[in-house]
PDB file of N, CA and C in Angstrom:
ATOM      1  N   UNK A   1     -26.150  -6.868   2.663  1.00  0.00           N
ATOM      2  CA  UNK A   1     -24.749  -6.671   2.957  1.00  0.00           C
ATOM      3  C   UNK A   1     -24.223  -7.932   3.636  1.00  0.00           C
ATOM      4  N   UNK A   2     -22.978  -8.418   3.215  1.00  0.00           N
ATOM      5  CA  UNK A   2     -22.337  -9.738   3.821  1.00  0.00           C
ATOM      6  C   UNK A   2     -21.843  -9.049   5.253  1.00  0.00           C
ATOM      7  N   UNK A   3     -21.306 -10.250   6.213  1.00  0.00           N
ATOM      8  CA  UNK A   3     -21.035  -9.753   7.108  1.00  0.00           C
ATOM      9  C   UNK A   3     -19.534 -10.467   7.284  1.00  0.00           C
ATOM     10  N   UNK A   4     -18.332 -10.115   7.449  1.00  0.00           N
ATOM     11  CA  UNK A   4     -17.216 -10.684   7.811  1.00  0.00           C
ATOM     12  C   UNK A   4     -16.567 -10.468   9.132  1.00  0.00           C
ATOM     13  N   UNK A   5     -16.148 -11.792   9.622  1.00  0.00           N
ATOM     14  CA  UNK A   5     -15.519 -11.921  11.075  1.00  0.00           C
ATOM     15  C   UNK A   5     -14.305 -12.143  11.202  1.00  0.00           C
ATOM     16  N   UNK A   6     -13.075 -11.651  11.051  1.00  0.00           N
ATOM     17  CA  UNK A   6     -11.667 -11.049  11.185  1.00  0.00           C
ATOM     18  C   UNK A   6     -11.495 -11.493  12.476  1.00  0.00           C
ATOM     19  N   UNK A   7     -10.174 -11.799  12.903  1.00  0.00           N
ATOM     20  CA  UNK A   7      -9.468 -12.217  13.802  1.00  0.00           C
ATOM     21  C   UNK A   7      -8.420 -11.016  13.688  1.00  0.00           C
ATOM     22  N   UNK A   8      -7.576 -10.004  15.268  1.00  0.00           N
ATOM     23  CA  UNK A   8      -6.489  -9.648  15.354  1.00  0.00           C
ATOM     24  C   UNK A   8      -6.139  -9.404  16.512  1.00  0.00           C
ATOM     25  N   UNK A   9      -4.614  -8.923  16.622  1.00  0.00           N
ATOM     26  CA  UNK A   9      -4.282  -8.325  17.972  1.00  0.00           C
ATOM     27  C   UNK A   9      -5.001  -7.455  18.853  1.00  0.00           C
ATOM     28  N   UNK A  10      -5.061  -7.429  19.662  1.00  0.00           N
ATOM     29  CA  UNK A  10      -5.555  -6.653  20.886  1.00  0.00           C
ATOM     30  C   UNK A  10      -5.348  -5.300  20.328  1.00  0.00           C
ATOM     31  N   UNK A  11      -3.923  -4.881  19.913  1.00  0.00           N
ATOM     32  CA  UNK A  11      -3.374  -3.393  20.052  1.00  0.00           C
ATOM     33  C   UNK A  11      -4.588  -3.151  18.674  1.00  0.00           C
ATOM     34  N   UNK A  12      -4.123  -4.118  17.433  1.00  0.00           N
ATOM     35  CA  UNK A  12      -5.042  -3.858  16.272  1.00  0.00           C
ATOM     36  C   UNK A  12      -6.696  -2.928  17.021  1.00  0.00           C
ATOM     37  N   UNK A  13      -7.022  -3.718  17.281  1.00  0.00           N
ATOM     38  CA  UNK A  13      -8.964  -3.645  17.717  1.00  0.00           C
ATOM     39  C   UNK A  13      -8.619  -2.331  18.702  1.00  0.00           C
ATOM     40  N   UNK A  14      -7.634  -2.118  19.683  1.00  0.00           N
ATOM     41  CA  UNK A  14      -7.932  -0.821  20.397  1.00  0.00           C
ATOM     42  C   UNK A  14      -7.311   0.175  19.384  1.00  0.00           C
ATOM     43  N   UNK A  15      -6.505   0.269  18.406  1.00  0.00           N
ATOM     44  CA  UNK A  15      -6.321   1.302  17.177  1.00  0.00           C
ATOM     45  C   UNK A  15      -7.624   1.347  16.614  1.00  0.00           C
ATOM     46  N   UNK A  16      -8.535   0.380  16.334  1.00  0.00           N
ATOM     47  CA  UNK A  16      -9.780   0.795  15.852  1.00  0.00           C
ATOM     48  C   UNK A  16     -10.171   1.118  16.733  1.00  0.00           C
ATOM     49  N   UNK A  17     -10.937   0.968  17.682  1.00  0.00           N
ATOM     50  CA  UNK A  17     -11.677   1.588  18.850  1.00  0.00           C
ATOM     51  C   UNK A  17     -11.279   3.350  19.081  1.00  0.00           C
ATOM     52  N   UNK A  18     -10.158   3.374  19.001  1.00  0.00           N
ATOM     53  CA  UNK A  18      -9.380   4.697  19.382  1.00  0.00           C
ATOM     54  C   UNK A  18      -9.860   5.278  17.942  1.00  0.00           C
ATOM     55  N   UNK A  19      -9.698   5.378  16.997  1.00  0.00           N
ATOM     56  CA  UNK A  19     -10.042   6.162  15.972  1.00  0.00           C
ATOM     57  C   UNK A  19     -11.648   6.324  15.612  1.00  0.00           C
ATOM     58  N   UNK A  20     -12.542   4.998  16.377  1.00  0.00           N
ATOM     59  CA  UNK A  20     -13.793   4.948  16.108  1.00  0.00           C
ATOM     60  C   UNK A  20     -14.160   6.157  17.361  1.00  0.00           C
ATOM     61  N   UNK A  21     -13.787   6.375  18.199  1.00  0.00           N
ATOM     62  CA  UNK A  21     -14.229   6.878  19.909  1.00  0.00           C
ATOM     63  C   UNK A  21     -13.900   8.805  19.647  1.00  0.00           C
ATOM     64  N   UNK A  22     -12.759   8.969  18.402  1.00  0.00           N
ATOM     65  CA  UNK A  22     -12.887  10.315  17.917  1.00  0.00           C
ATOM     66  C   UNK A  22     -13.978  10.498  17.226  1.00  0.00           C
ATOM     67  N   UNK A  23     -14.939  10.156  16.775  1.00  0.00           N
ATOM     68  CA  UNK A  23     -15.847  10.777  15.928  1.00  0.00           C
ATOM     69  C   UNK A  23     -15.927  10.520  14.901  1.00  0.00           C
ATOM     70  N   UNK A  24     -14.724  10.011  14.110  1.00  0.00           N
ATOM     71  CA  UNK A  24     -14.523  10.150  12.838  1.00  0.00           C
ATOM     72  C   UNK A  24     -15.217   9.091  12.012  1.00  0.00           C
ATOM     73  N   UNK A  25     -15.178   7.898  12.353  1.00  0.00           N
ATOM     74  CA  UNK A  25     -16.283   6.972  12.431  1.00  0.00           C
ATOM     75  C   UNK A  25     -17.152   6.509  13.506  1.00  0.00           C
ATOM     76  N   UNK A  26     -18.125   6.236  12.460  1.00  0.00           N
ATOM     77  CA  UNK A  26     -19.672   5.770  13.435  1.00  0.00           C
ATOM     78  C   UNK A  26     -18.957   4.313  14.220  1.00  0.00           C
ATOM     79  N   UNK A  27     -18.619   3.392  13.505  1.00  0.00           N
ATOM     80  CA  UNK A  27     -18.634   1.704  13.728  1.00  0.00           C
ATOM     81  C   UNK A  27     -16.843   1.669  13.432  1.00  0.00           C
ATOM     82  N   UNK A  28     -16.784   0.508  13.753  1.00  0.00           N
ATOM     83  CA  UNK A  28     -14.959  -0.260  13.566  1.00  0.00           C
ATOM     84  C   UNK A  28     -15.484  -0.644  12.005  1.00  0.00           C
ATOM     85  N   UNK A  29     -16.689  -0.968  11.676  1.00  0.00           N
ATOM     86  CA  UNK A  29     -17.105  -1.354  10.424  1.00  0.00           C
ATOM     87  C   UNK A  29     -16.797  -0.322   9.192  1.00  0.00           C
ATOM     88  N   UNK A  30     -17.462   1.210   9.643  1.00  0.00           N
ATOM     89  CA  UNK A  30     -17.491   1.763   8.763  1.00  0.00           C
ATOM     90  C   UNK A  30     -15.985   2.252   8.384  1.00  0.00           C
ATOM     91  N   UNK A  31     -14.921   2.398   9.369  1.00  0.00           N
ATOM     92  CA  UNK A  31     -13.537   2.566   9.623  1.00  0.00           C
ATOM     93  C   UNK A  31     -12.833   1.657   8.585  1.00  0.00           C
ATOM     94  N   UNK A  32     -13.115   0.140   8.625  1.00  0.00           N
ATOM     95  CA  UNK A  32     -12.475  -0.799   7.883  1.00  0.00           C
ATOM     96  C   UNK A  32     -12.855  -0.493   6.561  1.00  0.00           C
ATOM     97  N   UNK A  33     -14.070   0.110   6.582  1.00  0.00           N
ATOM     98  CA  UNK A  33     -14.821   0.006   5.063  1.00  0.00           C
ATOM     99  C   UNK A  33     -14.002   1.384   4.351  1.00  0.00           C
ATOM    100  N   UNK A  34     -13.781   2.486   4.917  1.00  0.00           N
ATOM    101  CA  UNK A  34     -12.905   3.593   4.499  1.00  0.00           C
ATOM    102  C   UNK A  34     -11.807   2.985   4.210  1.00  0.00           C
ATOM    103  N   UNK A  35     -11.266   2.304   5.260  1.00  0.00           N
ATOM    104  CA  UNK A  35      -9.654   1.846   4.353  1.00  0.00           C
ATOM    105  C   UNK A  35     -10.087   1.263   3.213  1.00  0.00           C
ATOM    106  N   UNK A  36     -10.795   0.436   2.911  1.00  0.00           N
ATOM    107  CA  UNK A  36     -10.740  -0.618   2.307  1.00  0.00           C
ATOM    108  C   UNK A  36     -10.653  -0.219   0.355  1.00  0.00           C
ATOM    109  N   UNK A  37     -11.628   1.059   0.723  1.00  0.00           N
ATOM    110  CA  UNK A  37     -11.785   1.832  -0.305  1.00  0.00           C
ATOM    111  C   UNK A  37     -10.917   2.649  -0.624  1.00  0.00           C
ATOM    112  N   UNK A  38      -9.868   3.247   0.475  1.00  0.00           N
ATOM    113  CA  UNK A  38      -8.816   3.394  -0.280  1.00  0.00           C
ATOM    114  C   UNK A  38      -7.708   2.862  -0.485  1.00  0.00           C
ATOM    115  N   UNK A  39      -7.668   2.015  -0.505  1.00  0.00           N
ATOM    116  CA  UNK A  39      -6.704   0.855  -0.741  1.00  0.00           C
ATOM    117  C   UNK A  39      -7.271   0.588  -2.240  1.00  0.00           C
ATOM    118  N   UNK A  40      -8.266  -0.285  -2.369  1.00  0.00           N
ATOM    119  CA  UNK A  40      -9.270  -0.163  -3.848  1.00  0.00           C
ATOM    120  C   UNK A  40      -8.671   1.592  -4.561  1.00  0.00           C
ATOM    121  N   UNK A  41      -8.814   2.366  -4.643  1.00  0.00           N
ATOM    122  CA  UNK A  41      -8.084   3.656  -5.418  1.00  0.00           C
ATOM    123  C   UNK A  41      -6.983   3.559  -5.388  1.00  0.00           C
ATOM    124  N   UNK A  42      -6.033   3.680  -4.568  1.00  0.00           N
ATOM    125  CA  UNK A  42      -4.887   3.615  -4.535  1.00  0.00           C
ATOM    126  C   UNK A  42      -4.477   2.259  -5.744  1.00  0.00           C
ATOM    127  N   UNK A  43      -4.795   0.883  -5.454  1.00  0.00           N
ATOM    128  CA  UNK A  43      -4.401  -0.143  -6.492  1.00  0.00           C
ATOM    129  C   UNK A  43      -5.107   0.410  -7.876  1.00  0.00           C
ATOM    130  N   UNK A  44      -6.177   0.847  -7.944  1.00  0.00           N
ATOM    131  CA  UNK A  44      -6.673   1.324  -9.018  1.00  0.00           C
ATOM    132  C   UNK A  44      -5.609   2.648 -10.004  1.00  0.00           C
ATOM    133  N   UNK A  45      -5.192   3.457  -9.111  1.00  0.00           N
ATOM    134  CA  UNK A  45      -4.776   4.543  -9.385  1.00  0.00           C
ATOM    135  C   UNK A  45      -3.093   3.650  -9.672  1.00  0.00           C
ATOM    136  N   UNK A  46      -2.326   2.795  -9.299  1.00  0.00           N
ATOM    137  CA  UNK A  46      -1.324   2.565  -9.717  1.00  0.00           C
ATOM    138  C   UNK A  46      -1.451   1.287 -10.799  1.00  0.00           C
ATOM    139  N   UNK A  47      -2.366   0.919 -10.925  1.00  0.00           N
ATOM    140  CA  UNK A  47      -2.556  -0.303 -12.245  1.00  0.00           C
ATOM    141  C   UNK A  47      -3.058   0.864 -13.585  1.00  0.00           C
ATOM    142  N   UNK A  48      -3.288   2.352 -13.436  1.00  0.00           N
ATOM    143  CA  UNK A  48      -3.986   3.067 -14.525  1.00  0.00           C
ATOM    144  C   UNK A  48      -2.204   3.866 -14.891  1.00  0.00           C
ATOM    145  N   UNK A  49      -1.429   4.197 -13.715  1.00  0.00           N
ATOM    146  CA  UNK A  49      -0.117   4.979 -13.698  1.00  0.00           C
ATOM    147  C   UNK A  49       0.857   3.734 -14.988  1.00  0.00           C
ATOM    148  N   UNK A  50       0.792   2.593 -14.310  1.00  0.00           N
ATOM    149  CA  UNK A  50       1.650   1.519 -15.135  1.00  0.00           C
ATOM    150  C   UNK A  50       1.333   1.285 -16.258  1.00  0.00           C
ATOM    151  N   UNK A  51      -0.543   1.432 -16.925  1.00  0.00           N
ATOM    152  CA  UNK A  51      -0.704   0.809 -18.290  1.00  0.00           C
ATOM    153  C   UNK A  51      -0.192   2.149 -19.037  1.00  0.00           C
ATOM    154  N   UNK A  52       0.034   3.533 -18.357  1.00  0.00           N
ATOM    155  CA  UNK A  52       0.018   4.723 -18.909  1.00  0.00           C
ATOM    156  C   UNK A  52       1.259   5.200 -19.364  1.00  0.00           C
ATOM    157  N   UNK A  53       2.165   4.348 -18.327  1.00  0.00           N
ATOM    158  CA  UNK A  53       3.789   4.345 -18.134  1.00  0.00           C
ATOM    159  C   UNK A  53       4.966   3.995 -19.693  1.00  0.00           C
ATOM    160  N   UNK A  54       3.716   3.454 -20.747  1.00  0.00           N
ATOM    161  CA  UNK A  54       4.137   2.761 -21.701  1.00  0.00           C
ATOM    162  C   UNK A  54       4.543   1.054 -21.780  1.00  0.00           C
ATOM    163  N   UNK A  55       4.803   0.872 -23.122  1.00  0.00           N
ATOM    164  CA  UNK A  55       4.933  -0.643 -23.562  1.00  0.00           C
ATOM    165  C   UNK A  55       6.289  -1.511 -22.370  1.00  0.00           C
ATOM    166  N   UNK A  56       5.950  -2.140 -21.908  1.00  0.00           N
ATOM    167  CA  UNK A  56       7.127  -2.812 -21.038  1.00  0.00           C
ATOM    168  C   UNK A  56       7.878  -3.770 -21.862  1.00  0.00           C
ATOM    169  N   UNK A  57       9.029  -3.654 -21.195  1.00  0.00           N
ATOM    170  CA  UNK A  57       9.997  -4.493 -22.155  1.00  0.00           C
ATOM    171  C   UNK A  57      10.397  -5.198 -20.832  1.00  0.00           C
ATOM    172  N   UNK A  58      11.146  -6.100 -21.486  1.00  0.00           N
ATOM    173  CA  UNK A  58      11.768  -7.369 -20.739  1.00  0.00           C
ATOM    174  C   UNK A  58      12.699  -7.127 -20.173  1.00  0.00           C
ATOM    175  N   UNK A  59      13.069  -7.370 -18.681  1.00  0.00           N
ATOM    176  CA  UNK A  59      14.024  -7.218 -17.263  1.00  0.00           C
ATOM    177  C   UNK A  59      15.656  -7.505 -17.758  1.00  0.00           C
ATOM    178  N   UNK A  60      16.155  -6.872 -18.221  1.00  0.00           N
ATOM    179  CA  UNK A  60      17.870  -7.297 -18.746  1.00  0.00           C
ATOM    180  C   UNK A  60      18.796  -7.377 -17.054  1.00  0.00           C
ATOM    181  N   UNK A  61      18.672  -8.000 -16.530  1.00  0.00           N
ATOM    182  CA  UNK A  61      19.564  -8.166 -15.156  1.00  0.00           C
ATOM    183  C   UNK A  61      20.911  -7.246 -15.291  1.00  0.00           C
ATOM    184  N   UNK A  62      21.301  -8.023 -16.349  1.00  0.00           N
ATOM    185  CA  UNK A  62      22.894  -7.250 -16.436  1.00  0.00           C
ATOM    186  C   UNK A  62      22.875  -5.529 -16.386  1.00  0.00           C
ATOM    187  N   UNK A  63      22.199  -5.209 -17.132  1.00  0.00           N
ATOM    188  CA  UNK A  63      21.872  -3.626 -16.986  1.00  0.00           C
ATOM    189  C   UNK A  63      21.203  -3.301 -15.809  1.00  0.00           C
ATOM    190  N   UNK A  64      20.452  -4.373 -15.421  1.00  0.00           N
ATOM    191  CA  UNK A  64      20.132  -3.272 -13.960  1.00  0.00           C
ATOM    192  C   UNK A  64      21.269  -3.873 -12.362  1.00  0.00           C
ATOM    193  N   UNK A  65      22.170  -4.954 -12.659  1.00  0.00           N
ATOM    194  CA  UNK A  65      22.773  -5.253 -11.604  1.00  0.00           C
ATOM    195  C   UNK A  65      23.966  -3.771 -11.710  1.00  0.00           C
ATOM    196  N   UNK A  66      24.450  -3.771 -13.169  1.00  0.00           N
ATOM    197  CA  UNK A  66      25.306  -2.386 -13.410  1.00  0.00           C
ATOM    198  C   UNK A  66      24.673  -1.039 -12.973  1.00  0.00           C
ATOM    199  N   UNK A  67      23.690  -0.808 -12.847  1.00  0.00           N
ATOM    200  CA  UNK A  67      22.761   0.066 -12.778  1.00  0.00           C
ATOM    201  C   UNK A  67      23.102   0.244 -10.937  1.00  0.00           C
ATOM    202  N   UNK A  68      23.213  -1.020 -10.347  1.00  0.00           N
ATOM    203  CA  UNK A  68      22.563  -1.048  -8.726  1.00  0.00           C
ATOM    204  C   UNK A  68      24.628  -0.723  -8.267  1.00  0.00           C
ATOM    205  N   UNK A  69      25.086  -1.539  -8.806  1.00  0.00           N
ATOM    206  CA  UNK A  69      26.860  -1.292  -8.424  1.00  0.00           C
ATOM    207  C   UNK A  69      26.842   0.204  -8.673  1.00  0.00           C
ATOM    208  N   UNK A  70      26.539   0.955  -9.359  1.00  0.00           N
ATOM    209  CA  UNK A  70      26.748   2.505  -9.856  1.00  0.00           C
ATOM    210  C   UNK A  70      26.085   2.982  -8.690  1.00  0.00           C
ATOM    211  N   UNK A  71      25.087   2.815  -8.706  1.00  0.00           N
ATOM    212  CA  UNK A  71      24.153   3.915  -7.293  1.00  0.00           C
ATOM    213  C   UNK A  71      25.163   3.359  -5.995  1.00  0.00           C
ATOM    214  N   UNK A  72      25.681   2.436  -5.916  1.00  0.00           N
ATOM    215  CA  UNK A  72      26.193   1.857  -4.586  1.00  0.00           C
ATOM    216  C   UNK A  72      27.972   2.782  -4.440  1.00  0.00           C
ATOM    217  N   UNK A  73      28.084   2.311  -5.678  1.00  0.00           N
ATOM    218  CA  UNK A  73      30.042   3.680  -5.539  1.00  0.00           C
ATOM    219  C   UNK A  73      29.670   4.621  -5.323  1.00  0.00           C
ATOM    220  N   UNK A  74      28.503   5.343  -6.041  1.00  0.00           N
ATOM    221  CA  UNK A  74      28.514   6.599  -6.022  1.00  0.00           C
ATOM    222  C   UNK A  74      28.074   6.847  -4.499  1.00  0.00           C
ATOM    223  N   UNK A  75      27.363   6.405  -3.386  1.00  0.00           N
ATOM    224  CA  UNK A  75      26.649   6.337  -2.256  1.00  0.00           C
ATOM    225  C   UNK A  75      28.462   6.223  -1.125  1.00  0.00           C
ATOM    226  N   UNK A  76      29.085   5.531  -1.603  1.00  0.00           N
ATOM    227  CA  UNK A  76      30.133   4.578  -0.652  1.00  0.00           C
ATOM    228  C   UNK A  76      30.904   6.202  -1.008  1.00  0.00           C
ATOM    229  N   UNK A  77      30.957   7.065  -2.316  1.00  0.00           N
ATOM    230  CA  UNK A  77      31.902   8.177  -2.270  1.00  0.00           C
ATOM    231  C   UNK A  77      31.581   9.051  -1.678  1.00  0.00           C
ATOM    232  N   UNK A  78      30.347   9.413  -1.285  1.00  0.00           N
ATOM    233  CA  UNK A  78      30.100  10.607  -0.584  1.00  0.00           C
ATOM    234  C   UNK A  78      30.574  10.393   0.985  1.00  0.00           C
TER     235      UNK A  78
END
């Protein structure tokens, strides 16, 4: 297993400490290693949502600047 040495804030390292000191993890290690993995699913799970989403077509500005003025009147009428 590699070993990595991270630099952060104070508050950072006592948010780990505080979540390591419930129980829930053994180490600040094994804590980072849970996020890390879900972060890994999560990007996994939205790169599988987008290829699934269908064929992408090309960004037409004009239709979506018309698109953004419409949500904005309709927001300014209520």
């Amino acid at each position: 297993m590699a070993t990595l040495n991270i630099s952060m804030p104070d508050e950072m390292r006592a948010f780990i400490e505080a979540r390591v000191s419930t129980g829930e993890y053994q180490t600040a290690s094994d804590y980072l290693r849970d996020l890390i993995r879900h972060d890994r699913e999560e990007t996994e799970r939205l790169l599988v949502e987008g290829l699934e989403s269908g064929t992408a077509r090309p960004l037409d500005m004009t239709i979506l600047k018309k698109k953004a003025q419409t949500i904005l009147k309709q927001e300014k009428a209520l």
